[in-house]
PDB file of N, CA and C in Angstrom:
ATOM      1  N   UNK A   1       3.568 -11.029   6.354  1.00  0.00           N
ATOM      2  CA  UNK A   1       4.058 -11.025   4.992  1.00  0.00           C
ATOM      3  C   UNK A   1       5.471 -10.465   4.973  1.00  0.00           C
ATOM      4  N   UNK A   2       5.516  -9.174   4.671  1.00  0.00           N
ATOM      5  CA  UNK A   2       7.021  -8.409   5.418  1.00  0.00           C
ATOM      6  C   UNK A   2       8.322  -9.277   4.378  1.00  0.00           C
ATOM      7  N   UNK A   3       7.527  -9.069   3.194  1.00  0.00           N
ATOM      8  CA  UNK A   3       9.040  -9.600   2.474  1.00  0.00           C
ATOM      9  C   UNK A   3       8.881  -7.762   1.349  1.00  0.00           C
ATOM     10  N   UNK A   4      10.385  -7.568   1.509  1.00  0.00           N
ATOM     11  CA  UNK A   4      10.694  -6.460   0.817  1.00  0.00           C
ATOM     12  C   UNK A   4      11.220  -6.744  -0.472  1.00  0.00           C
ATOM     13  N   UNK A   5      10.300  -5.665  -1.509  1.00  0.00           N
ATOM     14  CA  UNK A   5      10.380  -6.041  -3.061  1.00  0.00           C
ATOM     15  C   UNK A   5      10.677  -4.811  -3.926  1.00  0.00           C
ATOM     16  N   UNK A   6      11.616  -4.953  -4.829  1.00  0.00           N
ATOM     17  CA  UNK A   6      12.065  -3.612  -5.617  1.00  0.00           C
ATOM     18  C   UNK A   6      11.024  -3.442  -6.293  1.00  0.00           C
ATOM     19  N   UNK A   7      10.531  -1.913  -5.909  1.00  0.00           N
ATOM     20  CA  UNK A   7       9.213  -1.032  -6.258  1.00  0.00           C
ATOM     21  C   UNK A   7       9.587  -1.099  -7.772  1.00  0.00           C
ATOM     22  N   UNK A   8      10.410  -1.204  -8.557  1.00  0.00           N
ATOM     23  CA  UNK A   8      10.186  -1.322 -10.066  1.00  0.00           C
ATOM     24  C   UNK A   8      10.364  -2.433 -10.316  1.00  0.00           C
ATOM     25  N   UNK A   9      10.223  -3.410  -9.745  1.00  0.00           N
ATOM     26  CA  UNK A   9       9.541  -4.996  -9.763  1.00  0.00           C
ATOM     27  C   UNK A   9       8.269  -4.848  -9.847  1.00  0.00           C
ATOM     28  N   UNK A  10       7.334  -4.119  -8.967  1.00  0.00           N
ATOM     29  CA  UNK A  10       6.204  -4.753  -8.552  1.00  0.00           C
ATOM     30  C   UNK A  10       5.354  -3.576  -9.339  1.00  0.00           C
ATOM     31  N   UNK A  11       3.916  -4.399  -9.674  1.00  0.00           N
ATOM     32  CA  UNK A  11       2.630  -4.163 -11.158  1.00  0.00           C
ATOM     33  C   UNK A  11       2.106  -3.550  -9.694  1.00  0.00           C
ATOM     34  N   UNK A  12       0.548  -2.969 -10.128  1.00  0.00           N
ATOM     35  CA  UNK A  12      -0.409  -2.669  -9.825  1.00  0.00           C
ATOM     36  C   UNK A  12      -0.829  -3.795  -9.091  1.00  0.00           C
ATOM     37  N   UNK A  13      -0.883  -4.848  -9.993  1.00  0.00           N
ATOM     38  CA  UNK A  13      -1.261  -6.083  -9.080  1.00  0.00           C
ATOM     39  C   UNK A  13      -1.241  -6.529  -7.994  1.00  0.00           C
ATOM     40  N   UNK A  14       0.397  -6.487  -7.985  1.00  0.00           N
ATOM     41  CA  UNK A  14       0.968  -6.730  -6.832  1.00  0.00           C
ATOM     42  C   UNK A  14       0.829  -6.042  -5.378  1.00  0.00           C
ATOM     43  N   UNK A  15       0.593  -4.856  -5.935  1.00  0.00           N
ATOM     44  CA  UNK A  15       0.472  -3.136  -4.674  1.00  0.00           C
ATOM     45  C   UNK A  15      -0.970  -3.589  -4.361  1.00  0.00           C
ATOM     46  N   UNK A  16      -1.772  -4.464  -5.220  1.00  0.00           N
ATOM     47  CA  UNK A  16      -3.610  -4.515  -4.693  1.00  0.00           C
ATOM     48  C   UNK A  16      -3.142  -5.802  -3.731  1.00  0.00           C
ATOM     49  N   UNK A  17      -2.549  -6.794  -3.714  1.00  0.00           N
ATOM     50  CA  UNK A  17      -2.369  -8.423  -3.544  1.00  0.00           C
ATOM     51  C   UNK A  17      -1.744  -7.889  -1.972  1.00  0.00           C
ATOM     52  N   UNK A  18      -0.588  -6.946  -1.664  1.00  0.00           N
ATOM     53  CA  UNK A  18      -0.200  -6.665  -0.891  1.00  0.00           C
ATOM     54  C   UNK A  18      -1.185  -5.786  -0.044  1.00  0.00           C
ATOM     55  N   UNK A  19      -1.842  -4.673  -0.650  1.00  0.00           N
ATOM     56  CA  UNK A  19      -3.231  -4.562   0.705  1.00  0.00           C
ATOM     57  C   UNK A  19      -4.121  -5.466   1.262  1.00  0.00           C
ATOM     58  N   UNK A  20      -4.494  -6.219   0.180  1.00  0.00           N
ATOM     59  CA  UNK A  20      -5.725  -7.246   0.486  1.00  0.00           C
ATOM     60  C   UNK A  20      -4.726  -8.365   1.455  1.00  0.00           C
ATOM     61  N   UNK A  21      -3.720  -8.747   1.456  1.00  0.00           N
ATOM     62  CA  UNK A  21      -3.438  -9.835   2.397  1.00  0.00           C
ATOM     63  C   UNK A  21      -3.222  -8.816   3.550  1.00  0.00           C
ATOM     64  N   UNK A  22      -2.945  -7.572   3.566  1.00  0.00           N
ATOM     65  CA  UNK A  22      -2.537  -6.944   4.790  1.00  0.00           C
ATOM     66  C   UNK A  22      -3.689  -6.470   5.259  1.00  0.00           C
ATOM     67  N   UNK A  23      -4.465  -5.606   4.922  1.00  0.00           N
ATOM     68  CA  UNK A  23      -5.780  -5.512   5.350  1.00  0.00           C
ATOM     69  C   UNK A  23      -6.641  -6.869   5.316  1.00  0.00           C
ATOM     70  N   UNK A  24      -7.055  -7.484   4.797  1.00  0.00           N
ATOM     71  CA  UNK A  24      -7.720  -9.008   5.397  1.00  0.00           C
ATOM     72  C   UNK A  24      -6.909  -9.945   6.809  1.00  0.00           C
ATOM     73  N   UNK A  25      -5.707  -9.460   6.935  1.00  0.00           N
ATOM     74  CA  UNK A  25      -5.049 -10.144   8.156  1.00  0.00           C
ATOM     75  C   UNK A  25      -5.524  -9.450   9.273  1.00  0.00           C
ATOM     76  N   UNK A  26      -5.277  -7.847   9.344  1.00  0.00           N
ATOM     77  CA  UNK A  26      -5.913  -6.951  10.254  1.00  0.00           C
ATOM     78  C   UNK A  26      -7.055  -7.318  10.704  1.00  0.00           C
ATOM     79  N   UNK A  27      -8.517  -7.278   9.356  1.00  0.00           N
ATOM     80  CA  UNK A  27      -9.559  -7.655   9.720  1.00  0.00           C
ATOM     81  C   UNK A  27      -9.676  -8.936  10.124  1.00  0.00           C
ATOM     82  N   UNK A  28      -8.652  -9.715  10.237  1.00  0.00           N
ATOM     83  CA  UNK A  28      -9.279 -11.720  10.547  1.00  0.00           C
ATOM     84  C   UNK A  28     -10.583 -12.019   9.459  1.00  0.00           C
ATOM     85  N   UNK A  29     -10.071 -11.294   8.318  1.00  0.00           N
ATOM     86  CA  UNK A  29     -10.667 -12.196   6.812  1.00  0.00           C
ATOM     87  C   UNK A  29     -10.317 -12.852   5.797  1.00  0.00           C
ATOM     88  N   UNK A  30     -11.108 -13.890   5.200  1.00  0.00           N
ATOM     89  CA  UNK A  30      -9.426 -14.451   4.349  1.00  0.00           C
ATOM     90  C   UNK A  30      -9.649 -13.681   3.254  1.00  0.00           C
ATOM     91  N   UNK A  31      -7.995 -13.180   2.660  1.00  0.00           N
ATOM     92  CA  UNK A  31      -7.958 -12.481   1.430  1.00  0.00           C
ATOM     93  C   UNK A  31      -9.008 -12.578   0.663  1.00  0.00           C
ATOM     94  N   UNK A  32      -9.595 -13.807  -0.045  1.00  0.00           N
ATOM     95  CA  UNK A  32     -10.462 -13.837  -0.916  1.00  0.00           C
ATOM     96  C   UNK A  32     -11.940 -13.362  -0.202  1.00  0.00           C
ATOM     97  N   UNK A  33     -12.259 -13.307   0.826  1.00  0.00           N
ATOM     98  CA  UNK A  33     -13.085 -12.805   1.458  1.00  0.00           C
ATOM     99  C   UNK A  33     -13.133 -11.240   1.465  1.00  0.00           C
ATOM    100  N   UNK A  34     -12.387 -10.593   0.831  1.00  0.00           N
ATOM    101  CA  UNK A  34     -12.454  -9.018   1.257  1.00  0.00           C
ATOM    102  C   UNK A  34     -12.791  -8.477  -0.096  1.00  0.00           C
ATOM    103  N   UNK A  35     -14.003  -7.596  -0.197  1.00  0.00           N
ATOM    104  CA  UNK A  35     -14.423  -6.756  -0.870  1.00  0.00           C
ATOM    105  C   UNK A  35     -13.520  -5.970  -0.951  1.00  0.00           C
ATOM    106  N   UNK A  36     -12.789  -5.521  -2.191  1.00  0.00           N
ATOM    107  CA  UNK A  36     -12.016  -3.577  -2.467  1.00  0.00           C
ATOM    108  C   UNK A  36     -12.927  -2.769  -2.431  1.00  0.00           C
ATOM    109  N   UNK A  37     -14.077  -3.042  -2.735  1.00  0.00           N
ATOM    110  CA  UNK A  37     -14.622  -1.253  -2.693  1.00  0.00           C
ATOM    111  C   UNK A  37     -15.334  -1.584  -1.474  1.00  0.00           C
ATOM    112  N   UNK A  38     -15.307  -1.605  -0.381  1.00  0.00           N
ATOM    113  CA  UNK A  38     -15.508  -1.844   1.112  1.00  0.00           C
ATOM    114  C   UNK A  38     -14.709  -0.929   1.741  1.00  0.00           C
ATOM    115  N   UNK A  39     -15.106  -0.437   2.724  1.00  0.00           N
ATOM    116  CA  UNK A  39     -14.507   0.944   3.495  1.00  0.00           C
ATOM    117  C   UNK A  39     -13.810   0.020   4.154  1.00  0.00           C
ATOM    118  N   UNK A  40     -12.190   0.047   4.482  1.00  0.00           N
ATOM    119  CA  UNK A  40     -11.499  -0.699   5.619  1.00  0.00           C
ATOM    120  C   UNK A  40     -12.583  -0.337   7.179  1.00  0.00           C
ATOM    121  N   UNK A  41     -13.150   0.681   7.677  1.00  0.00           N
ATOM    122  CA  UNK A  41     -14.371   0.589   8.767  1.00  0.00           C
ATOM    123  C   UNK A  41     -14.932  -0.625   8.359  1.00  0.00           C
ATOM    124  N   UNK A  42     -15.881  -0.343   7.270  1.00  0.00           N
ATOM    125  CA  UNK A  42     -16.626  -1.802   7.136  1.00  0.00           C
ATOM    126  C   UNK A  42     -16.340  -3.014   7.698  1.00  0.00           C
ATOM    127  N   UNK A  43     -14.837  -3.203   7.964  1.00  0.00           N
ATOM    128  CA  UNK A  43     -14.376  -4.203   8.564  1.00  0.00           C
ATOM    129  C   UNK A  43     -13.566  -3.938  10.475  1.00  0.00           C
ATOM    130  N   UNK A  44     -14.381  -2.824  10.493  1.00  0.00           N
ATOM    131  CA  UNK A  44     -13.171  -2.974  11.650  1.00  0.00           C
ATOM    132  C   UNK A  44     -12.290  -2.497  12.200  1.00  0.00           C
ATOM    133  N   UNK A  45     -11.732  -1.621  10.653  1.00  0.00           N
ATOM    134  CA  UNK A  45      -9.901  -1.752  11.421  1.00  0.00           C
ATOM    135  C   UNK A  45     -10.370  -0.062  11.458  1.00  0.00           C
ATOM    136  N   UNK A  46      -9.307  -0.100  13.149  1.00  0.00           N
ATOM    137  CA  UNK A  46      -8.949   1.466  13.521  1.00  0.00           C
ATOM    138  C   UNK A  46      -7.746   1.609  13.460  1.00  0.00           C
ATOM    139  N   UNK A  47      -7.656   3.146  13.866  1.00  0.00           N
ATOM    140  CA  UNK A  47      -6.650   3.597  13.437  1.00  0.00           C
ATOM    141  C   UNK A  47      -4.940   2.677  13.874  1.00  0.00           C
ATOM    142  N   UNK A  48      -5.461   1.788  14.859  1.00  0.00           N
ATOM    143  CA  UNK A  48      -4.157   0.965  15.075  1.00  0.00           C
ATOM    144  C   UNK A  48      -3.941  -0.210  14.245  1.00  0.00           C
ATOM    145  N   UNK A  49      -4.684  -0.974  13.621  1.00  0.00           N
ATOM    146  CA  UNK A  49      -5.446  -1.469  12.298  1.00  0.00           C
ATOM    147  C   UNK A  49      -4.506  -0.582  11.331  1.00  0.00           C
ATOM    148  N   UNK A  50      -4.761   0.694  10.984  1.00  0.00           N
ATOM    149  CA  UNK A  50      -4.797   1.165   9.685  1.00  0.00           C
ATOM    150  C   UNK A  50      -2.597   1.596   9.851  1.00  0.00           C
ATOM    151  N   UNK A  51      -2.056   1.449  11.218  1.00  0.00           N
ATOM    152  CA  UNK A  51      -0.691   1.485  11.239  1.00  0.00           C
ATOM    153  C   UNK A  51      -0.198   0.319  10.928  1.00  0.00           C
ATOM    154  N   UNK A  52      -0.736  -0.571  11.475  1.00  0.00           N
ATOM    155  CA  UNK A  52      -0.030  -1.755  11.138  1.00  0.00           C
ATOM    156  C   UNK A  52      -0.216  -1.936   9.297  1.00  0.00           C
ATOM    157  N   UNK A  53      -1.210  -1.773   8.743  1.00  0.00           N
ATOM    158  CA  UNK A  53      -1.494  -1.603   7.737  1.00  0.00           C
ATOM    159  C   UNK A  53      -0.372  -0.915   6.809  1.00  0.00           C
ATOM    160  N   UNK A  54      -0.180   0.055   7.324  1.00  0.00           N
ATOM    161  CA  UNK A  54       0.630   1.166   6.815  1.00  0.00           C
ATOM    162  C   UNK A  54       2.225   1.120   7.061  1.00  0.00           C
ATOM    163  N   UNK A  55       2.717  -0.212   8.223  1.00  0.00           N
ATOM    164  CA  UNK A  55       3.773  -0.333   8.336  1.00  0.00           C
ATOM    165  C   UNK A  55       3.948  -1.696   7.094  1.00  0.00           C
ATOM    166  N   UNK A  56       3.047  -2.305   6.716  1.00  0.00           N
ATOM    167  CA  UNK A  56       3.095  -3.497   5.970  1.00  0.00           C
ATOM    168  C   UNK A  56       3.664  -2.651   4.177  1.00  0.00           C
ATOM    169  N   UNK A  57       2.584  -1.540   4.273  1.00  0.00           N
ATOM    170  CA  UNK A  57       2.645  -1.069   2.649  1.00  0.00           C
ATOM    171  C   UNK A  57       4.563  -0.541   2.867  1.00  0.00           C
ATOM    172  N   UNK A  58       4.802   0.042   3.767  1.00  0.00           N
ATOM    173  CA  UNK A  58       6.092   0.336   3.476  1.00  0.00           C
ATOM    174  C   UNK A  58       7.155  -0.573   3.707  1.00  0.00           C
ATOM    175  N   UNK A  59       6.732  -1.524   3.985  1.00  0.00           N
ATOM    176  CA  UNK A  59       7.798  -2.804   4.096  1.00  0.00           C
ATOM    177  C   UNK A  59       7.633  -3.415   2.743  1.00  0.00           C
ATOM    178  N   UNK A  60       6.706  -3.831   2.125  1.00  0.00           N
ATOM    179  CA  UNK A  60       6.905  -4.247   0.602  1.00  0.00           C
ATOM    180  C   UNK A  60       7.114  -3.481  -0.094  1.00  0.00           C
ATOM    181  N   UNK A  61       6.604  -2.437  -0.025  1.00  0.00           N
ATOM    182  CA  UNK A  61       6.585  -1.331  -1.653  1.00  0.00           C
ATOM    183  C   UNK A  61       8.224  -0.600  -1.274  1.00  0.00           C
ATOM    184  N   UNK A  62       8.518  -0.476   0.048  1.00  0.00           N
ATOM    185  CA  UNK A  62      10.006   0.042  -0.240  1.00  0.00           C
ATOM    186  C   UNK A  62       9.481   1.640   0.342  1.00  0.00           C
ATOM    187  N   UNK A  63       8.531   1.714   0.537  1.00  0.00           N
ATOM    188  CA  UNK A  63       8.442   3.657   0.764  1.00  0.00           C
ATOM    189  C   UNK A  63       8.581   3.837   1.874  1.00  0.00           C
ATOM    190  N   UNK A  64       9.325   5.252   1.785  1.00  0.00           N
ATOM    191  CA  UNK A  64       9.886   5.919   2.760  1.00  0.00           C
ATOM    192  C   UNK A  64       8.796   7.112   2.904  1.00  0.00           C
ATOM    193  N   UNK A  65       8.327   7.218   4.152  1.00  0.00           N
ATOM    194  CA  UNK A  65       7.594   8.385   4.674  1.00  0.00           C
ATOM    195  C   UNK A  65       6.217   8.604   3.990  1.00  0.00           C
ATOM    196  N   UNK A  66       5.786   7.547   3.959  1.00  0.00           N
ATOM    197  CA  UNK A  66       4.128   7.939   3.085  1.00  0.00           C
ATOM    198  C   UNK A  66       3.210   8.915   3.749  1.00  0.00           C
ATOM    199  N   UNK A  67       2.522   9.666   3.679  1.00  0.00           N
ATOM    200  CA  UNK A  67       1.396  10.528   3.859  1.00  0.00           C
ATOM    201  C   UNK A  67       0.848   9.703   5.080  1.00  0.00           C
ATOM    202  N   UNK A  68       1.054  10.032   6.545  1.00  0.00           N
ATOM    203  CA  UNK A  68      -0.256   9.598   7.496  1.00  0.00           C
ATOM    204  C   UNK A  68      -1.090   9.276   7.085  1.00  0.00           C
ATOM    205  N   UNK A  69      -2.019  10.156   6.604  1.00  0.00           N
ATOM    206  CA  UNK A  69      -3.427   9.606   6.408  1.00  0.00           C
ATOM    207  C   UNK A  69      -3.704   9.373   4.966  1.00  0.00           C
ATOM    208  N   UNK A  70      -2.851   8.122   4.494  1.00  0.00           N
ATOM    209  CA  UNK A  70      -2.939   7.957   2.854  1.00  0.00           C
ATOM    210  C   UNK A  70      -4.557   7.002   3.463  1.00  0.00           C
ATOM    211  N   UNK A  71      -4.548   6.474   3.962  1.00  0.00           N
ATOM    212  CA  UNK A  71      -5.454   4.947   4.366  1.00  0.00           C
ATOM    213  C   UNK A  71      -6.718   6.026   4.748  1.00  0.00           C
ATOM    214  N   UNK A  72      -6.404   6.806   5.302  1.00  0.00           N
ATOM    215  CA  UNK A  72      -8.055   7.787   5.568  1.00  0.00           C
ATOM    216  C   UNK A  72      -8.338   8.196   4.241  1.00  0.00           C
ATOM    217  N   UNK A  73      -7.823   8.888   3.705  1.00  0.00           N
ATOM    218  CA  UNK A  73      -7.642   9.323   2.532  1.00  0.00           C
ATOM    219  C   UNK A  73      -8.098   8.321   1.302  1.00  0.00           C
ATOM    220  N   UNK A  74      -7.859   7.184   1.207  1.00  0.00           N
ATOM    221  CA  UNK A  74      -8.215   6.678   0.552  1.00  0.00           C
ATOM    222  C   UNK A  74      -8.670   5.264   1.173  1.00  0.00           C
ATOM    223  N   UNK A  75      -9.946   5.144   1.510  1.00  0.00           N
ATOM    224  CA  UNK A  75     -10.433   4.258   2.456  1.00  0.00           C
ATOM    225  C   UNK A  75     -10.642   3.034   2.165  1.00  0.00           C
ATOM    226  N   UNK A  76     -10.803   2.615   1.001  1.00  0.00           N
ATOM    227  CA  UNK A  76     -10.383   1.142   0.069  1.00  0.00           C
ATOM    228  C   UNK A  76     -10.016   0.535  -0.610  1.00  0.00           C
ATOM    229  N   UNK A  77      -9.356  -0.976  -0.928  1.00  0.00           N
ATOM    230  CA  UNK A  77      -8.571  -1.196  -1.220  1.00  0.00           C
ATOM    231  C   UNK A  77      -8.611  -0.731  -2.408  1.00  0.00           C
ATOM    232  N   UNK A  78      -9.090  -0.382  -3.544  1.00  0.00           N
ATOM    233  CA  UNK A  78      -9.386  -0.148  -4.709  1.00  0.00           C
ATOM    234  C   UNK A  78      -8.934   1.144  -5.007  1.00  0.00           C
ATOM    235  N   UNK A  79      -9.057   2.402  -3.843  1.00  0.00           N
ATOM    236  CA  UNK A  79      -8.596   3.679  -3.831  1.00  0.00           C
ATOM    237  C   UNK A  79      -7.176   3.896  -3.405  1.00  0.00           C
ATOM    238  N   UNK A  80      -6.670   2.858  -2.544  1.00  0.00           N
ATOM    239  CA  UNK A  80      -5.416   3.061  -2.161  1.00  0.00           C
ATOM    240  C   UNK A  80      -4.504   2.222  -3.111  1.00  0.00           C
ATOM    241  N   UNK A  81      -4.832   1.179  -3.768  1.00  0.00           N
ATOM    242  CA  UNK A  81      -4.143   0.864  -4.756  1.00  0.00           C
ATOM    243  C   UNK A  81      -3.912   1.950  -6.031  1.00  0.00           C
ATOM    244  N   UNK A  82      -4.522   2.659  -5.715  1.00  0.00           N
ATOM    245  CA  UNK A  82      -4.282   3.740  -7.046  1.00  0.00           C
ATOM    246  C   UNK A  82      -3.175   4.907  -6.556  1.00  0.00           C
ATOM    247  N   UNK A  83      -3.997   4.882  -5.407  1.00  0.00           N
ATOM    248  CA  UNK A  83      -2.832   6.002  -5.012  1.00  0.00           C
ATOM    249  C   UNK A  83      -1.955   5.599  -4.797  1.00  0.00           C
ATOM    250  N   UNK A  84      -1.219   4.525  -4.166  1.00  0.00           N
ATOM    251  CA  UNK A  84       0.080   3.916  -3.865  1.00  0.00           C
ATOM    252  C   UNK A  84       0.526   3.615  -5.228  1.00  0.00           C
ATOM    253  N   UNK A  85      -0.050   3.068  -5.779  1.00  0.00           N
ATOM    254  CA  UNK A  85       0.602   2.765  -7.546  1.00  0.00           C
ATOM    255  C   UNK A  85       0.819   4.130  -8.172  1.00  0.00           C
ATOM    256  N   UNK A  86       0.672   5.359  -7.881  1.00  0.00           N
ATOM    257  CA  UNK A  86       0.725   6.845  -8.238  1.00  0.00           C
ATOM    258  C   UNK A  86       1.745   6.998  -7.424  1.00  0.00           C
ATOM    259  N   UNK A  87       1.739   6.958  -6.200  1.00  0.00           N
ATOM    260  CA  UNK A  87       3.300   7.570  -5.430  1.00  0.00           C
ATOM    261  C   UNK A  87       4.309   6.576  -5.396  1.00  0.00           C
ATOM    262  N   UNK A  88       4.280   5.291  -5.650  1.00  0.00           N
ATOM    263  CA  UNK A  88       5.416   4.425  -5.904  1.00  0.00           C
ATOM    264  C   UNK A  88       5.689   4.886  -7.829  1.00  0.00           C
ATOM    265  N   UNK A  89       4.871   5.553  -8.237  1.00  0.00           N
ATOM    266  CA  UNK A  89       5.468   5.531  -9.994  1.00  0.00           C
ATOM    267  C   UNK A  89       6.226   7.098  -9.539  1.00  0.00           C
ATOM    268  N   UNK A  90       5.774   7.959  -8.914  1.00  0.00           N
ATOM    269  CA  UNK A  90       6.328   9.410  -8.851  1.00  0.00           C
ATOM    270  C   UNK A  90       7.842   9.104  -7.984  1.00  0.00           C
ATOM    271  N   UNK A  91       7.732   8.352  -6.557  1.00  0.00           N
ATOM    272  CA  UNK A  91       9.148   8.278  -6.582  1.00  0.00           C
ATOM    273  C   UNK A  91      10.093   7.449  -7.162  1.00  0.00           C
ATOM    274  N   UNK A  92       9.975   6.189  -7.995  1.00  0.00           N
ATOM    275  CA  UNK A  92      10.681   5.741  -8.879  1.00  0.00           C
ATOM    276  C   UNK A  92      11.571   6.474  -9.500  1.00  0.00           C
ATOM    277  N   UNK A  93      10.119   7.901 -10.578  1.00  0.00           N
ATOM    278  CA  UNK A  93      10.616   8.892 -11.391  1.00  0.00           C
ATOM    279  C   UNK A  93      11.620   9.313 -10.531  1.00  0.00           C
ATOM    280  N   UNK A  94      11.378  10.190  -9.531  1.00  0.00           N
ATOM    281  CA  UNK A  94      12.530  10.811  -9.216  1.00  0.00           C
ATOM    282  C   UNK A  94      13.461  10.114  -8.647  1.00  0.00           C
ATOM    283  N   UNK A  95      13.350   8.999  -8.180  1.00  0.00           N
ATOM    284  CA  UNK A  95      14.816   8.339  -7.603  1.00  0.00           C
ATOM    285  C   UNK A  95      15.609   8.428  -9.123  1.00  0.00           C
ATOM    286  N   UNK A  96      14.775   7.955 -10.234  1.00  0.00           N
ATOM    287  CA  UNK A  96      15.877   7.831 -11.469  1.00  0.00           C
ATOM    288  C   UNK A  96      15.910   9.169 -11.994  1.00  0.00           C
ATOM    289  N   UNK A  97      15.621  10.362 -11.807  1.00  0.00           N
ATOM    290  CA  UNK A  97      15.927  11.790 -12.314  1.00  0.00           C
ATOM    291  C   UNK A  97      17.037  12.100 -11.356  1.00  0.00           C
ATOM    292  N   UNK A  98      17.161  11.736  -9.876  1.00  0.00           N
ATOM    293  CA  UNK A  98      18.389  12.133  -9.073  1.00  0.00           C
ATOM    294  C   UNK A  98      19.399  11.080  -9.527  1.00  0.00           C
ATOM    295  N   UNK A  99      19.346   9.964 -10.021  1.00  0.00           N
ATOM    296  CA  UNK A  99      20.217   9.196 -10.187  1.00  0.00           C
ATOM    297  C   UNK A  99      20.644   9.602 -11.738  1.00  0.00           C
ATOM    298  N   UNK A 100      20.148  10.096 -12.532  1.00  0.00           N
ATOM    299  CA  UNK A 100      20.513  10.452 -13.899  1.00  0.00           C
ATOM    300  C   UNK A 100      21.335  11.790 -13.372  1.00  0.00           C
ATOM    301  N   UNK A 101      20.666  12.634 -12.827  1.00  0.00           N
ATOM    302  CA  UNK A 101      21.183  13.951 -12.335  1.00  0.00           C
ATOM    303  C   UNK A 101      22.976  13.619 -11.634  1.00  0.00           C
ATOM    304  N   UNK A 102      22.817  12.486 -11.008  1.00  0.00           N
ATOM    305  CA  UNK A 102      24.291  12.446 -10.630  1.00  0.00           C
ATOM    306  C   UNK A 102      25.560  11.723 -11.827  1.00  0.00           C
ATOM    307  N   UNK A 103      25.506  11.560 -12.546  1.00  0.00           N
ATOM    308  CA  UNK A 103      25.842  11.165 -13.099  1.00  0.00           C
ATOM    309  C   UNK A 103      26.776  11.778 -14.235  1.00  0.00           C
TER     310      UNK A 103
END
């Protein structure tokens, strides 16, 4: 996938559309084949699974330095879409509070 998109472009939607094709590629399932509330285990993916995973979320969403273990932490797609839609809205905020701040 690996196309990069301005994080205040992209819905909730989009942050779920971007795990499920990245985690269903990992697992060799087709997107529409993957349960969200399914433990990424359920399918498979280890922890080399859950990098590649994790190099995909920061190539679309634009983030810099996410939490290691956001993907342990939140083990399906349904949980990590929340949380990634929570830390892509918190650094938005502050990219535009440092960018107001310089100004």
């Amino acid at each position: 996938m690996n196309t990069t998109t301005s994080t205040s472009t992209l819905t909730f939607d989009d942050v779920k559309k971007v795990l499920v094709s990245a985690v269903a590629a990992e697992a060799g399932v087709a997107p529409e084949e993957l349960a969200t509330d399914r433990p990424f285990t359920d399918y498979g993916l280890d922890s080399m699974a859950a990098l590649s995973v994790g190099m995909e979320i920061e190539d679309v969403c634009g983030l810099t330095d996410p939490p290691v273990d956001l993907l342990w932490d939140h083990p399906t797609v349904d949980t990590l879409a929340e949380a990634l839609w929570k830390l892509l809205n918190t650094e938005s905020l502050a990219a535009t509070a440092a960018a107001d701040g310089q100004r």
